[in-house]
N, C-alpha and C. Protein backbone atom coordinates (compact mmCIF):
# COMPACT_ATOMS: atom_id res chain seq x y z
N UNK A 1 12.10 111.49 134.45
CA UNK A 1 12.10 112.68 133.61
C UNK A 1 13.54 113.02 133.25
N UNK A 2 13.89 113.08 131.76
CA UNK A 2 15.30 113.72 131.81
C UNK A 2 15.53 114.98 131.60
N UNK A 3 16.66 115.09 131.59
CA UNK A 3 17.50 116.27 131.63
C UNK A 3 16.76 117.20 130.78
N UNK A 4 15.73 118.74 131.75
CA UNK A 4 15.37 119.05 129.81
C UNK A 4 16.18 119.85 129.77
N UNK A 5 16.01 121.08 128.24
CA UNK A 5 17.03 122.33 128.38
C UNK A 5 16.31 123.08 129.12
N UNK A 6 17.15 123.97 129.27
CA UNK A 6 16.71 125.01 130.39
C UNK A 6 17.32 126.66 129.34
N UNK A 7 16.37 127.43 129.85
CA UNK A 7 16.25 128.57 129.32
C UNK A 7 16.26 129.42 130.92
N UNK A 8 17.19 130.48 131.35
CA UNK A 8 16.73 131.16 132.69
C UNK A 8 16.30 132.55 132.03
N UNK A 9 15.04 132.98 132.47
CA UNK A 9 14.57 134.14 132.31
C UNK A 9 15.43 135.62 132.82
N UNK A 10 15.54 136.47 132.21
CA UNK A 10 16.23 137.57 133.13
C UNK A 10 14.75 138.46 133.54
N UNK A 11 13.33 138.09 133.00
CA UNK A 11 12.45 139.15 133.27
C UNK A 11 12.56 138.94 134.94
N UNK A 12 12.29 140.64 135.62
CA UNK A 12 11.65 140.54 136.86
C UNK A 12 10.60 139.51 137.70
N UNK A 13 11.17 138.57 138.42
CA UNK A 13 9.53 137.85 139.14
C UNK A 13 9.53 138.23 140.65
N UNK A 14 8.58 138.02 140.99
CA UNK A 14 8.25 137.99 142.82
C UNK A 14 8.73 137.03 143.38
N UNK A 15 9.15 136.96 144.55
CA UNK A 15 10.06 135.71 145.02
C UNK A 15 8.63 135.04 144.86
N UNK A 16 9.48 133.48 143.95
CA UNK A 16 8.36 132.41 143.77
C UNK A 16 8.46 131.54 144.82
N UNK A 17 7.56 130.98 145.44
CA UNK A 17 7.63 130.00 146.71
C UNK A 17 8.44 128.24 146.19
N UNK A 18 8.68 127.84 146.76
CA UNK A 18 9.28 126.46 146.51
C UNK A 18 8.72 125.88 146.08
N UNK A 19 7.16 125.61 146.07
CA UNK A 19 6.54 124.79 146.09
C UNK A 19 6.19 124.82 144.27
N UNK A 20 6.48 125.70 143.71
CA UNK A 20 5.85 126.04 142.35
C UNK A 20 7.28 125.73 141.20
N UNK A 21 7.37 124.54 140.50
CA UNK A 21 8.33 124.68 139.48
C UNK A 21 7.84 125.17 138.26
N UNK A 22 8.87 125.47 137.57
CA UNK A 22 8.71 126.00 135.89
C UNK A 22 8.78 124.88 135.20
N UNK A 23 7.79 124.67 134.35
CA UNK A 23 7.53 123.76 132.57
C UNK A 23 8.12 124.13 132.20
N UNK A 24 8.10 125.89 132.17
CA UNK A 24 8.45 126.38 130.44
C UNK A 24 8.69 128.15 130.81
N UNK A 25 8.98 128.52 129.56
CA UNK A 25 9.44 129.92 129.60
C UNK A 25 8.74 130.50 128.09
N UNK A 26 7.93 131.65 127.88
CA UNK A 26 7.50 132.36 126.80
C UNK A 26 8.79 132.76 126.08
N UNK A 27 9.28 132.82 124.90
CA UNK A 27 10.44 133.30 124.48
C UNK A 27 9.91 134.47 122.98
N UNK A 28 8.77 134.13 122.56
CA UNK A 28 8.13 134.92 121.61
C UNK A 28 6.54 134.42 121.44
N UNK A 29 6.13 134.96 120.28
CA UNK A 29 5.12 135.20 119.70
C UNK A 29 5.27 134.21 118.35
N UNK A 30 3.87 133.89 117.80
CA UNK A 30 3.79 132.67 116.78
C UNK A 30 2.66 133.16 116.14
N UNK A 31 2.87 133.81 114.93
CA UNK A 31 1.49 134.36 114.34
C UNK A 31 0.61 135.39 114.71
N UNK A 32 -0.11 135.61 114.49
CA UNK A 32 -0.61 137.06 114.55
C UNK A 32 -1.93 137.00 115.84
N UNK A 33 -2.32 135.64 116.05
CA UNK A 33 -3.63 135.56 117.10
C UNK A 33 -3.05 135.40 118.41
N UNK A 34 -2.36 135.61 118.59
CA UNK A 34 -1.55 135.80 119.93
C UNK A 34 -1.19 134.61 121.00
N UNK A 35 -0.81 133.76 120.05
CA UNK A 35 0.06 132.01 120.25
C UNK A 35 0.99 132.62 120.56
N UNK A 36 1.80 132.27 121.31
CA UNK A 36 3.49 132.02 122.06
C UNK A 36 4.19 131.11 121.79
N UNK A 37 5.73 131.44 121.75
CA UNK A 37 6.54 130.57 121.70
C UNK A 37 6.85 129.58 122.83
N UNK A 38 6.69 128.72 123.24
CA UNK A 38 7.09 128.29 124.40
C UNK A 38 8.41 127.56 124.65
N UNK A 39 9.94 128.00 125.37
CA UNK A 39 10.28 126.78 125.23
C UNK A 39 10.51 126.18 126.91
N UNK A 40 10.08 124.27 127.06
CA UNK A 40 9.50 124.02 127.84
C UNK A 40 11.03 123.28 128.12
N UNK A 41 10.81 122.97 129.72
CA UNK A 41 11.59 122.70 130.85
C UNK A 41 11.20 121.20 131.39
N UNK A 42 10.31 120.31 130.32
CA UNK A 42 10.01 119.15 130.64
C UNK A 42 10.11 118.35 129.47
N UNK A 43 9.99 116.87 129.62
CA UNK A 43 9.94 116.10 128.23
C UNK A 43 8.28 115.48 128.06
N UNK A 44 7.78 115.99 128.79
CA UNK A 44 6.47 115.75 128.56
C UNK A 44 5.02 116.73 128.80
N UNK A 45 5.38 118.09 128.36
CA UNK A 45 4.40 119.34 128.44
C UNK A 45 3.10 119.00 128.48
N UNK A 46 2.75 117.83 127.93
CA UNK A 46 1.28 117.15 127.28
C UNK A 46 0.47 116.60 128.73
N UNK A 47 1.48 116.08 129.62
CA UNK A 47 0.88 115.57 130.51
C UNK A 47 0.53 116.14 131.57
N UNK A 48 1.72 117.53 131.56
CA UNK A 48 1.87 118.39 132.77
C UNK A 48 0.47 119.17 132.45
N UNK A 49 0.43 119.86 131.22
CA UNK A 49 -1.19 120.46 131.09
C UNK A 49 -2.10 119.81 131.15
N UNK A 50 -2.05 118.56 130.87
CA UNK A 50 -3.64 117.54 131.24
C UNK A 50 -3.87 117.98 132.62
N UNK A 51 -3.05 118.14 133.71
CA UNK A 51 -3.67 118.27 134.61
C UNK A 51 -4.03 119.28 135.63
N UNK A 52 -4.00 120.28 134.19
CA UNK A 52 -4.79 121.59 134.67
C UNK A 52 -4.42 122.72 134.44
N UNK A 53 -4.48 123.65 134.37
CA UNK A 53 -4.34 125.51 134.61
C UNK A 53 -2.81 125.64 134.62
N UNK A 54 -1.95 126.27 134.37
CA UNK A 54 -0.76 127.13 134.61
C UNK A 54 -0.71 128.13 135.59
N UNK A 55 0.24 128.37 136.34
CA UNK A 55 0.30 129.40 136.42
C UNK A 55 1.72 130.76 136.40
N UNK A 56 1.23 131.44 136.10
CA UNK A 56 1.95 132.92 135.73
C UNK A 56 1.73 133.69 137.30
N UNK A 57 3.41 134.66 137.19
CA UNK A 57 3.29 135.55 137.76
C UNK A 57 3.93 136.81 136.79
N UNK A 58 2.56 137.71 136.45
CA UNK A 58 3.33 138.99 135.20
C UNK A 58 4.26 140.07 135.69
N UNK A 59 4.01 140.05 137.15
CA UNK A 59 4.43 141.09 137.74
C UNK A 59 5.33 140.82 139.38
N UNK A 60 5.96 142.10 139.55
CA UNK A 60 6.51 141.83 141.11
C UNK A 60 5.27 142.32 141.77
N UNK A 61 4.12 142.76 141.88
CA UNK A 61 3.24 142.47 143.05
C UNK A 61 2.65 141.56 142.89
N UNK A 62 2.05 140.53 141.82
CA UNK A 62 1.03 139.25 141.52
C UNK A 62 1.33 137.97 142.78
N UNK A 63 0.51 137.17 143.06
CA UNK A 63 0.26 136.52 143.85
C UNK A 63 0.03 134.97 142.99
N UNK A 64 -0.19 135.49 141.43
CA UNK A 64 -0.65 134.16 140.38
C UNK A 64 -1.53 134.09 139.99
N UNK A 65 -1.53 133.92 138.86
CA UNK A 65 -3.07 133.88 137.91
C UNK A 65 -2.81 132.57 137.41
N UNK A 66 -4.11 131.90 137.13
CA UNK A 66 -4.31 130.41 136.65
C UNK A 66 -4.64 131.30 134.88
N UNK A 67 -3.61 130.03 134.22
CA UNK A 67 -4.10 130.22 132.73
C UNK A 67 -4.38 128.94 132.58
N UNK A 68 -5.23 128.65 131.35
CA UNK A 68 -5.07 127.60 130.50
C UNK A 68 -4.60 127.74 129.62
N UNK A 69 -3.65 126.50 128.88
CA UNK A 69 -2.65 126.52 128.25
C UNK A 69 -3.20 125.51 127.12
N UNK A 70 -3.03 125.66 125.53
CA UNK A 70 -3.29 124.63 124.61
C UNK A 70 -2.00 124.50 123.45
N UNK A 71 -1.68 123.33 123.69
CA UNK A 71 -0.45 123.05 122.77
C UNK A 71 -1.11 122.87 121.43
N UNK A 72 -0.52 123.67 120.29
CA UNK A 72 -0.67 123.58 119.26
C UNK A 72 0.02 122.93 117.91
N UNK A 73 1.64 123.13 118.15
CA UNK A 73 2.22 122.02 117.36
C UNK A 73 3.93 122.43 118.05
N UNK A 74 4.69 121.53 117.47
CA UNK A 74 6.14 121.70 118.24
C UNK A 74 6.98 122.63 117.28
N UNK A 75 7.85 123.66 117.80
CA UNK A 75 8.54 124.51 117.18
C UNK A 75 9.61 123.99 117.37
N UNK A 76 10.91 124.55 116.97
CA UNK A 76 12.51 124.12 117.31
C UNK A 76 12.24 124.81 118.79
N UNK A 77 12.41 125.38 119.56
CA UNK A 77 12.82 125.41 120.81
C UNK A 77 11.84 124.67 121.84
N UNK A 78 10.30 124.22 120.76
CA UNK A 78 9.88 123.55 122.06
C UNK A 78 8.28 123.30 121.18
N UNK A 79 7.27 124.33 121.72
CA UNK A 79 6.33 124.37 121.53
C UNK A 79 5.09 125.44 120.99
N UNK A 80 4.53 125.87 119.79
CA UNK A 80 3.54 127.36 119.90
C UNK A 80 2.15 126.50 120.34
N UNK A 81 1.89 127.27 121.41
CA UNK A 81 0.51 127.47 122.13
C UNK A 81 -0.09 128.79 122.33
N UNK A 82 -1.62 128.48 122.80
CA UNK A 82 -2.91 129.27 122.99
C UNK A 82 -2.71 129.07 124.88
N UNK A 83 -2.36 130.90 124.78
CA UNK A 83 -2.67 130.59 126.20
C UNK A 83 -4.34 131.71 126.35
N UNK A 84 -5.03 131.07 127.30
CA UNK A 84 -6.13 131.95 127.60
C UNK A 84 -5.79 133.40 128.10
N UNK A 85 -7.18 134.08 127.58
CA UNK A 85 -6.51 135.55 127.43
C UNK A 85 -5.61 135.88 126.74
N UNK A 86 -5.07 135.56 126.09
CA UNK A 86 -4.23 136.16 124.95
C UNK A 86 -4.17 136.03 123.79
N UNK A 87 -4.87 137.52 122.98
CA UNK A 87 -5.70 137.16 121.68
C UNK A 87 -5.23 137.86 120.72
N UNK A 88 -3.50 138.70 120.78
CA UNK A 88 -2.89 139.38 119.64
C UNK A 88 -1.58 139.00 119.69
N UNK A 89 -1.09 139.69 118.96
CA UNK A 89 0.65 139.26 118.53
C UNK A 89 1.17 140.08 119.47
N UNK A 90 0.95 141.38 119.73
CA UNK A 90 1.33 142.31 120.84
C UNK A 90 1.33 141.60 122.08
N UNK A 91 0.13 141.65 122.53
CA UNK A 91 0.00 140.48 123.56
C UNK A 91 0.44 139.60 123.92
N UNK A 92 1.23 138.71 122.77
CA UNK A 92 1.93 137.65 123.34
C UNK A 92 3.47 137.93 123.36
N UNK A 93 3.69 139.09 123.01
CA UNK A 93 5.25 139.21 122.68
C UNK A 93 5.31 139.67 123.87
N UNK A 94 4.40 140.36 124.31
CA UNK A 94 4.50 141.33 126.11
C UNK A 94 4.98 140.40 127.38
N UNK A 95 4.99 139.21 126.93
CA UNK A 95 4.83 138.00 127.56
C UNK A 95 5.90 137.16 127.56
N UNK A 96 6.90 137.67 126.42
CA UNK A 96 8.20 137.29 126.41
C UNK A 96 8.86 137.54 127.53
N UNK A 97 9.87 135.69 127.95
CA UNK A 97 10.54 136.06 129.34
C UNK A 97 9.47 135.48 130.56
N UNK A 98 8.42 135.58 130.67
CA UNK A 98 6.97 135.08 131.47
C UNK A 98 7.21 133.37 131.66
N UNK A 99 7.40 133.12 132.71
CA UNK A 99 7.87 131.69 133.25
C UNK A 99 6.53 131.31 133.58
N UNK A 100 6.39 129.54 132.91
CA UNK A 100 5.41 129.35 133.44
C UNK A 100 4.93 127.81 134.64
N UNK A 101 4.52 127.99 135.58
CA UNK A 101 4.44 127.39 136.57
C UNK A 101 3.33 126.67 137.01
N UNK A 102 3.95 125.10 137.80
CA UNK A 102 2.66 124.23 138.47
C UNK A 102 3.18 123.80 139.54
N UNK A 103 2.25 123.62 140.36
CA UNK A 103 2.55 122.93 141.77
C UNK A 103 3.47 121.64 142.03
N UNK A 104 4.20 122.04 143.02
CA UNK A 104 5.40 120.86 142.95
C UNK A 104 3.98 119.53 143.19
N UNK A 105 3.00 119.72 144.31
CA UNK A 105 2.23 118.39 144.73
C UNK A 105 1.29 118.02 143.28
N UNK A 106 1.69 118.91 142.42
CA UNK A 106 0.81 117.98 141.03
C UNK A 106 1.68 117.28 140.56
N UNK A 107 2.89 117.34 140.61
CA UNK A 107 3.93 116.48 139.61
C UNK A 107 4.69 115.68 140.09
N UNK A 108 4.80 114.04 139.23
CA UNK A 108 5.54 113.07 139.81
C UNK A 108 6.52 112.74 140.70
N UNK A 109 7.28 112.31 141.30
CA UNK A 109 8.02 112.07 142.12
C UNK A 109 9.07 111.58 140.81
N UNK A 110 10.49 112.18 140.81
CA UNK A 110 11.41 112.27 139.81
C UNK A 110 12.01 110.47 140.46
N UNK A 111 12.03 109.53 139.66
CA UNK A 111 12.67 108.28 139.88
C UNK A 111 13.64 107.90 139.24
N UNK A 112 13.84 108.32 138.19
CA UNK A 112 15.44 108.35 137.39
C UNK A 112 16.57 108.81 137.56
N UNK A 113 17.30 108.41 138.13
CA UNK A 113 18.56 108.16 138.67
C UNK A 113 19.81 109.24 137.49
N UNK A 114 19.64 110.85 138.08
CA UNK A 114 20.06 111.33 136.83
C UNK A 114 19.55 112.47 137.02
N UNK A 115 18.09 112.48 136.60
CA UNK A 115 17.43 113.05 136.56
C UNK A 115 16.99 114.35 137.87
N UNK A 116 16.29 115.58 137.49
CA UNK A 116 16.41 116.16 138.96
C UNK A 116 15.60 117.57 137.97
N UNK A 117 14.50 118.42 139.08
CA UNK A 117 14.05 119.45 138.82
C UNK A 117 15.03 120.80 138.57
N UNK A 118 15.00 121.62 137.87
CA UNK A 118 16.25 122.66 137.93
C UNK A 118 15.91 123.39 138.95
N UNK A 119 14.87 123.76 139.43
CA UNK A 119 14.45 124.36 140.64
C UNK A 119 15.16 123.73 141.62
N UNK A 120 15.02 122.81 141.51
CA UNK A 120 15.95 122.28 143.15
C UNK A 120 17.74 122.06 143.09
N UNK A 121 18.19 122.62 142.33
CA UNK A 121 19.63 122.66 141.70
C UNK A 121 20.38 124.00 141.45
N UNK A 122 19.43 125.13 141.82
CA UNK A 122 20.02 126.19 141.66
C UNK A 122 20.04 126.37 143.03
N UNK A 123 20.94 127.07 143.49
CA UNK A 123 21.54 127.44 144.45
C UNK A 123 22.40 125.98 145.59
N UNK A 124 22.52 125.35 144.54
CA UNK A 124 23.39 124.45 145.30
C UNK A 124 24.65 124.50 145.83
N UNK A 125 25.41 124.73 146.32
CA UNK A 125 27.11 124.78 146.60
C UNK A 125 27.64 123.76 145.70
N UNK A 126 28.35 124.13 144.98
CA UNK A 126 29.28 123.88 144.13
C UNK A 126 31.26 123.26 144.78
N UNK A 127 31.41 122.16 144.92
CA UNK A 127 32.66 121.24 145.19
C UNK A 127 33.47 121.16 144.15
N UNK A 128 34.94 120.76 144.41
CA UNK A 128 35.09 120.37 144.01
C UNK A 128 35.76 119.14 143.85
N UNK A 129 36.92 118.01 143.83
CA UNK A 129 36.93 116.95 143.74
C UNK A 129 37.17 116.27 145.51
N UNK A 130 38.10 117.22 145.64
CA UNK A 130 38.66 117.05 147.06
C UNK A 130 37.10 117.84 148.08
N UNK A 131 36.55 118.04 148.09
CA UNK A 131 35.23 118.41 148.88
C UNK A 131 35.06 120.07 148.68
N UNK A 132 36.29 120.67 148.54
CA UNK A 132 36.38 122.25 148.94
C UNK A 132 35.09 122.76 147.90
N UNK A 133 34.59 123.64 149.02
CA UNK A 133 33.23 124.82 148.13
C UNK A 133 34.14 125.42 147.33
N UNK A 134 33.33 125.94 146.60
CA UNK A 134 33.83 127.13 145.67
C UNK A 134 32.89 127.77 144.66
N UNK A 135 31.48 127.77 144.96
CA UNK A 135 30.54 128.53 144.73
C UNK A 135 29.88 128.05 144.76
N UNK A 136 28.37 128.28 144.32
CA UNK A 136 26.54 128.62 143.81
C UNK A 136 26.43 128.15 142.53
N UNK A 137 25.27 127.45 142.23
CA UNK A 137 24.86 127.33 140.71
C UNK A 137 23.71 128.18 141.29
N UNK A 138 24.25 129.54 140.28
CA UNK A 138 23.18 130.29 139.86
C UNK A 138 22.00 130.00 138.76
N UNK A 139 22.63 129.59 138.10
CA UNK A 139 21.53 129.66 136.26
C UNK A 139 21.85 128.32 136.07
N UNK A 140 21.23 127.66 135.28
CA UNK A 140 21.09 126.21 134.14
C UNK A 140 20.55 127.19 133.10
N UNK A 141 21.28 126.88 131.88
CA UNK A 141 21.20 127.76 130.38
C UNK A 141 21.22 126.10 129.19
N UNK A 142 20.77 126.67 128.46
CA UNK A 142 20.74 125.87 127.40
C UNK A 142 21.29 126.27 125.79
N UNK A 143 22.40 126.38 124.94
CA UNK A 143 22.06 127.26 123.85
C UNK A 143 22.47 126.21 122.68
N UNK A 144 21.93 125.00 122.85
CA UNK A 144 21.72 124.61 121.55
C UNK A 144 22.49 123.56 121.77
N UNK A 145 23.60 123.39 122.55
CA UNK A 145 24.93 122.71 122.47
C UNK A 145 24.52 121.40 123.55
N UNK A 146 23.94 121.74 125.02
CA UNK A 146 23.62 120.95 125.95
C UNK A 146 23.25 121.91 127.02
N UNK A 147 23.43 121.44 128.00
CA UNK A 147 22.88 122.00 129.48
C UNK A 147 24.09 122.83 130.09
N UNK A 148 24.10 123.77 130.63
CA UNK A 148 24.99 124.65 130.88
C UNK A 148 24.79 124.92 132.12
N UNK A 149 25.72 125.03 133.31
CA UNK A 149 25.38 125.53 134.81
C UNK A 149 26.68 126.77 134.59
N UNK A 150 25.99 127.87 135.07
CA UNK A 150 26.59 129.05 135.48
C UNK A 150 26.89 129.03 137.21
N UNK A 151 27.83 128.95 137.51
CA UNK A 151 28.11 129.13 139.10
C UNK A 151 29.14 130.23 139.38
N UNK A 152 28.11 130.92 141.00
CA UNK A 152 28.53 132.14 140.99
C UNK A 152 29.80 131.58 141.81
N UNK A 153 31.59 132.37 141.68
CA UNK A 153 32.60 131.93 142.23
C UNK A 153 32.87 132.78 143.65
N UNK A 154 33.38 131.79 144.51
CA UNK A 154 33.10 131.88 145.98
C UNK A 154 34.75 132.59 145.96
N UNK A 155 35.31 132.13 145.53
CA UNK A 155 37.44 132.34 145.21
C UNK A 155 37.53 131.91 143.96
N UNK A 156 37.96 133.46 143.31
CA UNK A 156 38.59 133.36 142.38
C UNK A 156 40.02 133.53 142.46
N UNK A 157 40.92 133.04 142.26
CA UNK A 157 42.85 132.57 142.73
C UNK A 157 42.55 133.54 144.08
N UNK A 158 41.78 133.23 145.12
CA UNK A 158 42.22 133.46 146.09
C UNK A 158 41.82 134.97 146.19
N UNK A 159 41.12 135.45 145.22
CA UNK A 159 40.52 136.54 145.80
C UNK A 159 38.41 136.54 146.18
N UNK A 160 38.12 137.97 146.87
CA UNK A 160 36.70 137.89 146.76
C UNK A 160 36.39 137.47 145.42
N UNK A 161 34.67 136.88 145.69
CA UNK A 161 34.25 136.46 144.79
C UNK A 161 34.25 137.58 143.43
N UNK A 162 34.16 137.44 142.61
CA UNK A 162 34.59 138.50 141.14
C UNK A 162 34.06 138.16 140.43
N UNK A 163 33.47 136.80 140.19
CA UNK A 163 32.51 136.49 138.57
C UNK A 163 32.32 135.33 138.37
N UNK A 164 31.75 134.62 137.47
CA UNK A 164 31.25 133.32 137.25
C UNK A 164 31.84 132.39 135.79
N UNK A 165 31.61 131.50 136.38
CA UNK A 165 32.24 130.46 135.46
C UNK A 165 31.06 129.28 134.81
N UNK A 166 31.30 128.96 133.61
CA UNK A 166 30.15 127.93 133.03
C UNK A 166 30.67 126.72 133.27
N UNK A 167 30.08 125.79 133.38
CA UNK A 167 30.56 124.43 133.11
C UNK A 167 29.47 123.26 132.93
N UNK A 168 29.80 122.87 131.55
CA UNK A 168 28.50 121.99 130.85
C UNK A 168 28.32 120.96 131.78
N UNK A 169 26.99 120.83 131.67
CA UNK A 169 26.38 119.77 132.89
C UNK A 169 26.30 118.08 132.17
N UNK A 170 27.29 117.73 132.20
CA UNK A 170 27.76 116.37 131.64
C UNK A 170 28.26 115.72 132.52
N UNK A 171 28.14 114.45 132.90
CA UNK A 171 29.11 113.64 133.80
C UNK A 171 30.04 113.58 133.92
N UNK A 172 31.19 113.35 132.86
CA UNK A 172 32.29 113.82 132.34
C UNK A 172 32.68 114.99 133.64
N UNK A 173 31.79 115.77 134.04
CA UNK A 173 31.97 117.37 134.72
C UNK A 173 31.68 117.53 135.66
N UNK A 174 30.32 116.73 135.98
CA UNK A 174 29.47 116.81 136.79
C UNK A 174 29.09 115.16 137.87
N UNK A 175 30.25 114.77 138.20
CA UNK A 175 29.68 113.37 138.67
C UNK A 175 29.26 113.11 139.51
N UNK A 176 28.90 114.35 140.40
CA UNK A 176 27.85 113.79 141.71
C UNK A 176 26.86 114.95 141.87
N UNK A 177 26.05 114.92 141.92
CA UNK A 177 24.96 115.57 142.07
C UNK A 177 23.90 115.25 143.22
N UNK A 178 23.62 115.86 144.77
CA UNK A 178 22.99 115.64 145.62
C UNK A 178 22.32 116.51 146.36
N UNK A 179 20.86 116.58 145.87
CA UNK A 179 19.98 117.72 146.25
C UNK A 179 19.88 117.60 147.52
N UNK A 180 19.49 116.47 148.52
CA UNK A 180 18.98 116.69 149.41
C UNK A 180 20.50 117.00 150.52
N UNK A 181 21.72 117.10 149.93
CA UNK A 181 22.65 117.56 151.10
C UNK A 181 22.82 119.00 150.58
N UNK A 182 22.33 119.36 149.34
CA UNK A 182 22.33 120.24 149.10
C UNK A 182 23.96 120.83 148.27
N UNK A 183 24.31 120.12 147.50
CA UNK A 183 25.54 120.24 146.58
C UNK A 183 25.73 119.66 145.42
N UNK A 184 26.72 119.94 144.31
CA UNK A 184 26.87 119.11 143.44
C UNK A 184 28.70 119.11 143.17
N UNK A 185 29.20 118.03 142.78
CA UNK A 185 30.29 117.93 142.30
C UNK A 185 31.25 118.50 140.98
N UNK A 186 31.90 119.37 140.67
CA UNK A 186 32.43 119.72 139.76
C UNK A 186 33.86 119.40 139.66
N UNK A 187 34.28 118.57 138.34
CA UNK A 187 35.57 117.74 138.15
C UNK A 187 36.32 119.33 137.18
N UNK A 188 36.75 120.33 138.01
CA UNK A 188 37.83 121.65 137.36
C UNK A 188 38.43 121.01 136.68
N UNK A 189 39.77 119.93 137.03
CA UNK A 189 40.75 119.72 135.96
C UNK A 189 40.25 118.91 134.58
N UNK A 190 38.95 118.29 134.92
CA UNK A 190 38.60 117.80 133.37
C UNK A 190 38.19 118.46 133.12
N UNK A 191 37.48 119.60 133.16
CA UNK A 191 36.87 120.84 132.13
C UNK A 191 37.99 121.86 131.61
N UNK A 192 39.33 121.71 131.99
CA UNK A 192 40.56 122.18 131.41
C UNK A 192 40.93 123.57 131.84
N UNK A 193 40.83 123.63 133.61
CA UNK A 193 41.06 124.90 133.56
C UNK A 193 39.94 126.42 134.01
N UNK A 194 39.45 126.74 134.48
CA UNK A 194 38.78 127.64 134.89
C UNK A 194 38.98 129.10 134.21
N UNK A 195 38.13 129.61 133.47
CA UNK A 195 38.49 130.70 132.56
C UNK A 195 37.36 131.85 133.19
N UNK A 196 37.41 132.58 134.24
CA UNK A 196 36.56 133.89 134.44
C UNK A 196 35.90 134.21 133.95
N UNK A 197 34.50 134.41 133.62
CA UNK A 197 33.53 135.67 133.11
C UNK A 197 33.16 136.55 134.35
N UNK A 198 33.42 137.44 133.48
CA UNK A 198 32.97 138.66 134.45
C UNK A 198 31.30 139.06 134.43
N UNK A 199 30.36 139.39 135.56
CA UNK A 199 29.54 139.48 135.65
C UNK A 199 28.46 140.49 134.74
């Protein structure tokens, strides 16, 4: 599976369990019968719904509701679909931000060398060439350009942490990447420098 884009939701969720990754994210509404925009977190949405139900959490008390999901044709950010139960334009815009989720034990075992769930990449400790930490990947963002990791900074010149820094998720940037020790590699002096955003 490669690299897809990634969209991070800011809506409210319930702590989601591990076991449940995100396809996709609602970003709008598509017409007036209450189709959604979807944009999806896989390169193959078609296969992930063949094998069954979605699920949503709308709220911080929900536990998960099974939807069914029907792809209807591909938009620029991804996909407009029919999700069940949702039969107006209101309705589906309410829904904007609404992450949508399947069981890690329904989906393949990732074999591409590269490749990796964003769920299992956020909150990684962040290195850098010489081994030293120096933060969290909070977010994977996407805006058109490529894949974007936001990491929260552990030392900024040596002070408490203060704010976060982007750095495009390219090899070039990014040349080691290892979920199961739980880190990834970031090359600072080839990204030219470390420039602060403030939170």
């Amino acid at each position: 599976m490669a690299r897809p884009n990634y969209v991070h939701s800011r809506r409210e969720e319930p702590d989601i369990d591990p076991k449940w990754i995100s396809v996709g994210v609602i970003v709008g509404a598509v017409g007036v019968k209450g189709a959604v925009r979807l944009k999806v977190f896989t390169d193959d949405l078609k296969s992930v719904l063949d094998r069954g139900p979605v699920t949503i959490f709308p709220d911080l008390s929900s536990t998960g509701e099974k939807r069914q999901v029907t792809l209807m044709h591909k938009i620029k950010v991804g996909y407009a679909c029919q999700m069940a139960g949702v039969e107006s334009r209101d309705q589906a815009e309410a829904m904007k931000g609404l992450k949508l989720y399947v069981s890690r034990d329904g989906l393949p075992e990732i074999e591409e060398d590269g490749s990796y769930y964003y769920e299992d990449m956020e909150g990684l400790i962040t290195k850098d060439l010489s081994g030293a930490a120096f933060g969290v990947v909070q977010s994977i963002y996407n805006f058109g350009a490529g894949d974007v990791l936001e990491v929260l900074l552990d030392d900024v010149q040596n002070r408490p942490a203060s704010g976060t820094q982007m750095y495009p998720f390219r090899d070039e940037f990014v040349p080691e990447v290892n979920i199961d020790a739980g880190y990834l590699v970031i090359d600072r002096a080839a990204f030219g420098g470390d420039q602060m955003s403030d939170d």
